[in-house]
Protein backbone atom coordinates (compact mmCIF):
# COMPACT_ATOMS: atom_id res chain seq x y z
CA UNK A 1 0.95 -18.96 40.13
CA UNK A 2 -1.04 -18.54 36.70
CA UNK A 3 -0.39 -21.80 33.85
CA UNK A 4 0.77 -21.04 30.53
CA UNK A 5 -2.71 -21.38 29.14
CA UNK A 6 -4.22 -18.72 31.72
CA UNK A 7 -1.49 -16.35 30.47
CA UNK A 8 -2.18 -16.91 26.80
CA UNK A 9 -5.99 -16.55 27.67
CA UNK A 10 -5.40 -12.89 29.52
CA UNK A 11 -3.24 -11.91 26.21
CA UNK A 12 -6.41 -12.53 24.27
CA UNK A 13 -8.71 -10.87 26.87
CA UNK A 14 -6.69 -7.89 26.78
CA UNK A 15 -5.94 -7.44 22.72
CA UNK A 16 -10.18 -7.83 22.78
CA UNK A 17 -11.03 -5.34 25.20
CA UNK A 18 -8.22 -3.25 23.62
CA UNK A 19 -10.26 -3.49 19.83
CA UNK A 20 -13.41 -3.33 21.11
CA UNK A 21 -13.09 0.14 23.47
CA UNK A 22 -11.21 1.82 20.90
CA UNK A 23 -13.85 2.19 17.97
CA UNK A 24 -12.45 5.02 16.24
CA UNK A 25 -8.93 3.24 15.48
CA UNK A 26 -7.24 3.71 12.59
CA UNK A 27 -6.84 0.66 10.45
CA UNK A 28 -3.08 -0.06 11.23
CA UNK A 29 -3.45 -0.01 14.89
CA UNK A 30 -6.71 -2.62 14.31
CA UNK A 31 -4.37 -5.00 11.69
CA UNK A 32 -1.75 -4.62 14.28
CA UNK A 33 -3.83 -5.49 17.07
CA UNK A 34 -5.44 -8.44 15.46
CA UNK A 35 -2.43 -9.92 13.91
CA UNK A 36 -1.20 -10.03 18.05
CA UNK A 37 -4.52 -11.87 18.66
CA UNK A 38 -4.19 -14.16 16.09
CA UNK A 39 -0.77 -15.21 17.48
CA UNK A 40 -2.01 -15.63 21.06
CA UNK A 41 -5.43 -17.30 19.98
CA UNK A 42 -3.06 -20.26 18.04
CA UNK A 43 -1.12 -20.48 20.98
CA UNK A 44 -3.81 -21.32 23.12
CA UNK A 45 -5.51 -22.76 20.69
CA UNK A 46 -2.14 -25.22 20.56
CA UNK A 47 -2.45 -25.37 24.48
CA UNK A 48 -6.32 -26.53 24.56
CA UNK A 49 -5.56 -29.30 21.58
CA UNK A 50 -2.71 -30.79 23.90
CA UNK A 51 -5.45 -30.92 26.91
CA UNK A 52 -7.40 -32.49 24.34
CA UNK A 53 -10.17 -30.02 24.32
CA UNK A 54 -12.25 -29.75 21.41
CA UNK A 55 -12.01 -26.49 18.86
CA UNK A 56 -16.06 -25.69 20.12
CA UNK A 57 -15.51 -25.59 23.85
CA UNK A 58 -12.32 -23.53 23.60
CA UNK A 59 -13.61 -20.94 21.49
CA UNK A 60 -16.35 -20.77 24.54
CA UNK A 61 -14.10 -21.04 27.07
CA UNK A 62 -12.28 -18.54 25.73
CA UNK A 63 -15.25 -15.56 25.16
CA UNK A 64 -16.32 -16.66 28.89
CA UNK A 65 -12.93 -15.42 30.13
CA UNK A 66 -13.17 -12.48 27.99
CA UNK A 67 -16.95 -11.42 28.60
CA UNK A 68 -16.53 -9.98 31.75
CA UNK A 69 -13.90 -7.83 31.05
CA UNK A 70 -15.52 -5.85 28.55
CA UNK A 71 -15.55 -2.17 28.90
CA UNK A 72 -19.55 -1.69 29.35
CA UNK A 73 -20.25 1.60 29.74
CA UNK A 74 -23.46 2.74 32.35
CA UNK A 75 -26.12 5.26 31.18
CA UNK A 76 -24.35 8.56 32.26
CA UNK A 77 -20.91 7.54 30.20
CA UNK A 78 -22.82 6.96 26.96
CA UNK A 79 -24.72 10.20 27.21
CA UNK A 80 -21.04 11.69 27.53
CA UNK A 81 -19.68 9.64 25.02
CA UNK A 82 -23.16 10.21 22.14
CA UNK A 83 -23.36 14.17 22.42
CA UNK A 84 -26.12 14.37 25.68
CA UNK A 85 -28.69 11.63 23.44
CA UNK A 86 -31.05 10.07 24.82
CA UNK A 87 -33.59 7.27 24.45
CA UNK A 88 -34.02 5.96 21.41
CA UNK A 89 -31.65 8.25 19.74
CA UNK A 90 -28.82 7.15 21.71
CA UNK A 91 -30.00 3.35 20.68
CA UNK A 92 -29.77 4.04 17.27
CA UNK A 93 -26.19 6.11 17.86
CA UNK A 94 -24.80 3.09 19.75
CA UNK A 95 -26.04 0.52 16.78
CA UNK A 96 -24.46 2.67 14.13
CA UNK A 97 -20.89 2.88 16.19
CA UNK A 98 -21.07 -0.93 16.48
CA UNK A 99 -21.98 -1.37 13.14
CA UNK A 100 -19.17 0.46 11.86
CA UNK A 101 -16.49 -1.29 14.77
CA UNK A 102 -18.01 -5.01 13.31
CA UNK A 103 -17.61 -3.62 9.52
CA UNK A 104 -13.67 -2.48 10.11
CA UNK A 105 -12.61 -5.42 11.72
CA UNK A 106 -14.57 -7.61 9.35
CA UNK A 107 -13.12 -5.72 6.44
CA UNK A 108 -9.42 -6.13 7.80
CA UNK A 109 -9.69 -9.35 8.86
CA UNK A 110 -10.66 -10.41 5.13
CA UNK A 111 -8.11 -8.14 3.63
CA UNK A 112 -5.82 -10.05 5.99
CA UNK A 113 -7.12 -13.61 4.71
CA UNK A 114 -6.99 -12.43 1.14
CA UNK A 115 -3.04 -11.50 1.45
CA UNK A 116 -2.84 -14.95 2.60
CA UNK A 117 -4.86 -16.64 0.05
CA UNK A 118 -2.45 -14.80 -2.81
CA UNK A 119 0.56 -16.75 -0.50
CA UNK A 120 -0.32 -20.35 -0.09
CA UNK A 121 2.40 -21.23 2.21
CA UNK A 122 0.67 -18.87 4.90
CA UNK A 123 -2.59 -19.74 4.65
CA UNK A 124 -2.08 -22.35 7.60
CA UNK A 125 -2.26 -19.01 9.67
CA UNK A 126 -5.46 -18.00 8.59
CA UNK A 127 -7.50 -20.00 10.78
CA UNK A 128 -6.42 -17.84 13.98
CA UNK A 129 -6.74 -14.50 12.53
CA UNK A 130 -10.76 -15.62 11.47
CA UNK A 131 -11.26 -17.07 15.28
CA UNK A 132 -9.35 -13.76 16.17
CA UNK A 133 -12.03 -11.80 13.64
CA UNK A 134 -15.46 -13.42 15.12
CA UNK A 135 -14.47 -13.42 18.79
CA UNK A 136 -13.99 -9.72 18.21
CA UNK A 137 -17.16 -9.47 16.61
CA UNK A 138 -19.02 -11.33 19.35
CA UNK A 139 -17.47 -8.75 22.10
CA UNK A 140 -18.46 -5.56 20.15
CA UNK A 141 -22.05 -7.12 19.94
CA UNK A 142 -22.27 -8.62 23.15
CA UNK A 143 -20.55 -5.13 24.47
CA UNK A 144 -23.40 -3.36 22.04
CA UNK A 145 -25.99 -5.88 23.86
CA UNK A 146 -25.21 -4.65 27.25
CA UNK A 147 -25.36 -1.15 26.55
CA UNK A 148 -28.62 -1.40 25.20
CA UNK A 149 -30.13 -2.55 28.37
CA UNK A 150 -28.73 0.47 30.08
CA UNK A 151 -30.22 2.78 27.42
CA UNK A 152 -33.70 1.04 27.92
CA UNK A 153 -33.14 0.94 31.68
CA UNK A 154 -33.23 -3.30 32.14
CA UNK A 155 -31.35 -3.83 34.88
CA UNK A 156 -29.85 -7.95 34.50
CA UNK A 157 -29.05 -8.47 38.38
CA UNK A 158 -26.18 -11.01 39.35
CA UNK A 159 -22.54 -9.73 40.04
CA UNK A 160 -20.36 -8.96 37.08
CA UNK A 161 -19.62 -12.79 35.93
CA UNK A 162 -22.98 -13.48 36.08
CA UNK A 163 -24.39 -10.51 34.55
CA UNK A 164 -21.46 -11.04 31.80
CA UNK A 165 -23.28 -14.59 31.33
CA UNK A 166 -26.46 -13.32 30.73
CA UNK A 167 -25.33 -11.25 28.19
CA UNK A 168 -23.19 -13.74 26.44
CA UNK A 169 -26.55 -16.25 26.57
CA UNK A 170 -28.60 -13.41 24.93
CA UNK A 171 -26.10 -12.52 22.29
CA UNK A 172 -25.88 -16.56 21.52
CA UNK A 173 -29.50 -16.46 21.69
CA UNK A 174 -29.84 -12.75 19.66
CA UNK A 175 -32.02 -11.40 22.10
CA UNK A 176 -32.69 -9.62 25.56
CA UNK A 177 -32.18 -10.31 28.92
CA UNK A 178 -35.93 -11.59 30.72
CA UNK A 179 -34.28 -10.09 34.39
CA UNK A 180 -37.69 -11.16 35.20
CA UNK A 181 -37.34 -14.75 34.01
CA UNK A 182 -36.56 -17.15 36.79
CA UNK A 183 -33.12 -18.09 37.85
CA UNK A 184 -31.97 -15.83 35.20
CA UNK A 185 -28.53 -15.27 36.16
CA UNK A 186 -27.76 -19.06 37.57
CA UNK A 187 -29.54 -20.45 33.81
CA UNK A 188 -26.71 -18.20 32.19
CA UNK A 189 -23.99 -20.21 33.50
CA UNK A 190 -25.33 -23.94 32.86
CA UNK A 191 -24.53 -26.26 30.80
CA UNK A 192 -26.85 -25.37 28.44
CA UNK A 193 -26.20 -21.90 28.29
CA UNK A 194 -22.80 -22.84 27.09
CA UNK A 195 -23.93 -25.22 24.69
CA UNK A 196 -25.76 -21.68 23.00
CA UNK A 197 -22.69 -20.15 23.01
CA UNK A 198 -21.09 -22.41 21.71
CA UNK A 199 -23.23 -23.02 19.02
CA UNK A 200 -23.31 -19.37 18.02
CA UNK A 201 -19.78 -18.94 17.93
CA UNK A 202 -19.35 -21.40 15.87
CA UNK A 203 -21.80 -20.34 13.30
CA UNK A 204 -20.20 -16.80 13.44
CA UNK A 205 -16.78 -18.63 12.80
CA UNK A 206 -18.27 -20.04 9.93
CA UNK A 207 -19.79 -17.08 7.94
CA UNK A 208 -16.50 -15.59 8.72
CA UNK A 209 -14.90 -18.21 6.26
CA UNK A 210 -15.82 -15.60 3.42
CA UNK A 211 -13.18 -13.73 4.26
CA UNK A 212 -10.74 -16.40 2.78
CA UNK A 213 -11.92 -15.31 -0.99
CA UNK A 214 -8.88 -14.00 -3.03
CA UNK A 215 -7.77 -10.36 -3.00
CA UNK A 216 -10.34 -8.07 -1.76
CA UNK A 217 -13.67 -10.23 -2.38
CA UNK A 218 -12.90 -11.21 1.06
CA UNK A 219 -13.05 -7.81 2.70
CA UNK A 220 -15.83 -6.58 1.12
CA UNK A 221 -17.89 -9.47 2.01
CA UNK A 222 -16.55 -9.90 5.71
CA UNK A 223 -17.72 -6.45 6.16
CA UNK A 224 -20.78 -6.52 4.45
CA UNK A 225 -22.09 -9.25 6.19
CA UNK A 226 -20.93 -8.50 10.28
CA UNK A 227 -23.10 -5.18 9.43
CA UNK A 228 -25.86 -6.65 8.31
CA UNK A 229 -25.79 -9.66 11.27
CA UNK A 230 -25.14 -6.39 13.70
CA UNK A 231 -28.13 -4.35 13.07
CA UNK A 232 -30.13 -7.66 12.54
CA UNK A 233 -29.20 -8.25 16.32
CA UNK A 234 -29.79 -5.12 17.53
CA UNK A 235 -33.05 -5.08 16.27
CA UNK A 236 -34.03 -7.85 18.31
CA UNK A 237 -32.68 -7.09 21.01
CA UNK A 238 -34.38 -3.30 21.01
CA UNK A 239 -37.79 -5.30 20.05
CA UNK A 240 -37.64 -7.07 23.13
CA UNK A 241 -36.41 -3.99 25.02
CA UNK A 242 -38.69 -2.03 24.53
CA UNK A 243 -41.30 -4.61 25.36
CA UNK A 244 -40.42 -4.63 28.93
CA UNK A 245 -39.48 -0.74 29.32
CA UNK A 246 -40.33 1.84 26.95
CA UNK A 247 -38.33 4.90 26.75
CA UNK A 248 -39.01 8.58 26.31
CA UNK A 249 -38.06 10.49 23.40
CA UNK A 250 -35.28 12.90 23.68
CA UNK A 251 -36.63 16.49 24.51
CA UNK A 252 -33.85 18.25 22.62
CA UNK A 253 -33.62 17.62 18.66
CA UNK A 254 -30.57 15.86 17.90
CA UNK A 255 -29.48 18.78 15.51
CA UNK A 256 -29.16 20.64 18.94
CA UNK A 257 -27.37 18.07 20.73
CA UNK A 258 -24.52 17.33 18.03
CA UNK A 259 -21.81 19.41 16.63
CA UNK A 260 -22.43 20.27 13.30
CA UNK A 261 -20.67 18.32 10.17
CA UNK A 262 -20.35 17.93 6.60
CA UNK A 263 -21.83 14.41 6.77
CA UNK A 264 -24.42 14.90 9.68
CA UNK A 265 -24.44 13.90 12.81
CA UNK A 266 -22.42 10.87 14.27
CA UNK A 267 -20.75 9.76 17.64
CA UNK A 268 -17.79 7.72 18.66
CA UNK A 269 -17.98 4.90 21.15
């Protein structure tokens, strides 16, 4: 028999994995979505001050439950998914798709806040729909993380908790998995490779306190800046990538490989 606080934590895990699969969703479906998260995150949230359990360690606690349940796709479903790329074409496809997932929800979420700010006696809500905003964030870039390593052929070994750890460590620590490293998979689940996490969540929480500025200064900045920090970590993570595997370049020109458009080539995730 699951608590109340394990049922409010598989609400959140769900409404996550449900933003951060569907890329391409329109932005009433995302609001939607994250105004339901926002509602289950301050109910746990609610549940975890009553246990006495500080605001850090839940936010942790919570991306740990949802971390393994992300949809990661393997090598064969992204070629499906990116038009047949490969290599580092496919890297750079995958980058721009997450770039654009972190920009929309950073860009609602602050249009969200800014409604808010214009109606003081809601703002009190706007706490859970930022926690709702960067945990969000952290699964399309941790998600963005994993699939990387498939495109560059690391293979993090550990079973899928595990493997989810070691991603969640490298995303707090905006880098790659060292599968080499020793006791890589065990290290991801210590104490102090919660302590990261924790750490970097936190941090993301707080640059996602720009989206409280009035009317729309919030959603342009909350978008601008989950861009920028997504390509900054995916560029870090493909530097240390390709240090330990490089990749071939695709054989086929992408203009062959992609229908053709008015604005060029692109891919959904």
């Amino acid at each position: 028999m699951t608590s109340a606080a394990d049922d409010s934590n598989n609400e959140v895990a769900d409404l996550v994995g449900k933003l951060v699969a569907s890329e391409e969703t329109d932005g009433a479906e995302r609001r939607r979505l994250l105004g339901r998260l926002s509602g289950a995150l301050a109910r746990s949230a609610g549940k975890a001050r009553q246990r006495g359990v500080g605001r850090g360690r839940w936010l942790a606690d919570v991306f740990m439950n949802i971390a393994p349940r992300l949809p990661v796709r393997d090598l064969e479903t992204l070629r499906e998914h990116h038009y047949g790329l490969t290599g580092e074409q496919l890297a750079d496809d995958l980058v721009r798709t997450a770039a654009k997932a972190t920009t929309a929800v950073g860009a609602v979420g602050g249009a969200l806040a800014a409604a808010e700010f214009a109606a003081p006696p809601l703002l009190l809500s706007a706490p859970a729909q930022i926690v709702a905003e960067t945990l969000v964030v952290a699964a399309i870039e941790v998600k963005l993380l994993a699939e990387l390593h498939e495109v560059y052929d690391v293979r993090v070994p550990g079973n899928g908790t595990q493997r989810a750890a070691a991603f969640a460590l490298a995303w707090s620590k905006q880098r790659g998995v060292n599968p080499l490293a020793p006791g890589s998979a065990t290290i991801a689940l210590g104490t102090a490779a919660k302590t990261a996490l924790r750490n970097r969540l936190m941090r993301t929480l707080g640059r996602h306190l720009t989206t409280l500025g009035p009317f729309l200064t919030g959603a342009v900045a909350g978008g601008a800046l989950n861009r920028a920090a997504t390509k900054k970590l995916a560029a870090a993570v493909r530097a240390d990538l390709r240090r330990q595997r490089a990749l071939p370049q695709a054989a086929t020109p992408i203009s062959e490989l992609t229908p053709p458009s008015p604005d060029g080539p692109s891919a959904s995730g």
